[in-house]
Protein backbone atom coordinates (compact mmCIF):
# COMPACT_ATOMS: atom_id res chain seq x y z
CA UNK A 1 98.78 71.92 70.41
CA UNK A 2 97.47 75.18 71.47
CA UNK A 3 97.56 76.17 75.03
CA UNK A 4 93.88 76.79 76.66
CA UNK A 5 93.32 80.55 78.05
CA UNK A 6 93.50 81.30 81.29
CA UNK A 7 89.84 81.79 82.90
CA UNK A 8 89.64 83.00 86.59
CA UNK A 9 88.01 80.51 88.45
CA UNK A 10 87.41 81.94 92.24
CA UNK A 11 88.06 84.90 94.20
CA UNK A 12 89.83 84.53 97.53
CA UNK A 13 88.64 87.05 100.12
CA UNK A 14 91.45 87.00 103.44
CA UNK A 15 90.10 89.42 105.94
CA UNK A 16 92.34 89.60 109.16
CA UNK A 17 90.84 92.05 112.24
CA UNK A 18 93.43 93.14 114.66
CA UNK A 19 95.88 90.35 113.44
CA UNK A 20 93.36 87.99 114.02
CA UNK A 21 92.19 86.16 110.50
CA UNK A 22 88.63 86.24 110.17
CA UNK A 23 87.41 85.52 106.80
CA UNK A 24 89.76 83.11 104.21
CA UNK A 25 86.98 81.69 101.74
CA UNK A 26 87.21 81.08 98.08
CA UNK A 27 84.03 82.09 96.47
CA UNK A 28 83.36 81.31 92.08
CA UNK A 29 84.46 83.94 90.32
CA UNK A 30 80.58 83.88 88.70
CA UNK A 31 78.90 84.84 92.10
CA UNK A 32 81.87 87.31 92.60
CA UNK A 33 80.88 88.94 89.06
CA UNK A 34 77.11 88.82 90.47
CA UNK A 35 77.86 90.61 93.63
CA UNK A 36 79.75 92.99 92.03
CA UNK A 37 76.96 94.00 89.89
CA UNK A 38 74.36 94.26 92.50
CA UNK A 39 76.77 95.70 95.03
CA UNK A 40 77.48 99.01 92.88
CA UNK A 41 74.24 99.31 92.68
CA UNK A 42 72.97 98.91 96.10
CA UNK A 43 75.98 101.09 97.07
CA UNK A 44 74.51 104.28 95.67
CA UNK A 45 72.02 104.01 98.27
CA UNK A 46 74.71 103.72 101.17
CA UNK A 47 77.04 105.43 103.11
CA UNK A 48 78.53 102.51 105.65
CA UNK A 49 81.61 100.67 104.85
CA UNK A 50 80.14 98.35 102.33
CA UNK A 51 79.32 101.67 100.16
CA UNK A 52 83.16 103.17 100.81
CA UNK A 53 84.37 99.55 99.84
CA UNK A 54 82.19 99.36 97.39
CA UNK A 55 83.72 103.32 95.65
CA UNK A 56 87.33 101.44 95.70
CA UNK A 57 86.33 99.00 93.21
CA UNK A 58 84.14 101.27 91.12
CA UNK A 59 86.29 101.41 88.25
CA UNK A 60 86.48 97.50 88.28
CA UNK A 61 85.18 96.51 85.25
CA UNK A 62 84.75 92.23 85.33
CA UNK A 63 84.80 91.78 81.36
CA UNK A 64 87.75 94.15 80.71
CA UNK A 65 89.96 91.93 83.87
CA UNK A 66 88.74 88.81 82.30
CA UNK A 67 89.89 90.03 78.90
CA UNK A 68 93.22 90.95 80.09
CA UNK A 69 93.66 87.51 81.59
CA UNK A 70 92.95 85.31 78.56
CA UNK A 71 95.16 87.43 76.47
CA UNK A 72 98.11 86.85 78.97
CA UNK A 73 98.38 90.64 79.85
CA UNK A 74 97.59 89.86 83.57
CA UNK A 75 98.74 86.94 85.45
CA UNK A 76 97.23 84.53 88.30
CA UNK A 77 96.81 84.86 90.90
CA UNK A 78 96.20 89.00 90.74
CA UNK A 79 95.26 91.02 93.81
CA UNK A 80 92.23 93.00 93.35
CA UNK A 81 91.72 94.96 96.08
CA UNK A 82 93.70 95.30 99.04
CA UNK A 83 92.56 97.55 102.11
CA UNK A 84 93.69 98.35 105.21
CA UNK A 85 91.65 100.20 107.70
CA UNK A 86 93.34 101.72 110.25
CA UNK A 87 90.59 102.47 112.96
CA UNK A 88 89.40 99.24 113.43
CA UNK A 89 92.41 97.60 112.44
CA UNK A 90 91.05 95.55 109.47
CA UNK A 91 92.56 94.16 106.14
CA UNK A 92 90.95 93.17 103.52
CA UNK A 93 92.30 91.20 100.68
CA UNK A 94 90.57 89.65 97.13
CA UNK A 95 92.79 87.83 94.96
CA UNK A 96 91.81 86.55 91.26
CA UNK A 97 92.48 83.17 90.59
């Protein structure tokens, strides 16, 4: 019997603010895919911290990541961005699973 691919299912986003956790949801992967779409996009137009986020994932491409997982050449759970912002003391973490 033939083992199914691997298909990511969610994103988790863990955002801690001066130690503090303030953000540990699991979103579908499929509205993660949607929002990255519209968020380059609406990025152009920006220059807050959603647009610098936003130019740290620009080279994410969703199809290419998904590829790679159902071919076995990256494993889950896989970090996909992970931030820290000194200033205001914020980290930001998404993690494929």
């Amino acid at each position: 019997m033939k083992n199914k691919p691997t298909k990511v299912r969610r994103v988790h986003v863990f955002v801690t603010e001066a130690g503090k956790k303030t953000a540990d949801v699991r979103i579908p992967y499929g509205m993660f895919r949607l929002g990255m779409k519209f968020g380059k996009d609406a990025a152009k137009n920006e220059t807050d911290a959603c647009a610098k986020a936003m130019a740290q994932l620009e080279d994410f491409d969703c199809a290419v990541f998904e590829r790679a997982v159902a071919s076995g050449e990256r494993m889950l759970p896989h970090v996909l961005f992970d931030h820290v912002d000194t200033p205001s003391d914020t980290h930001v973490v998404l993690t494929a699973e």
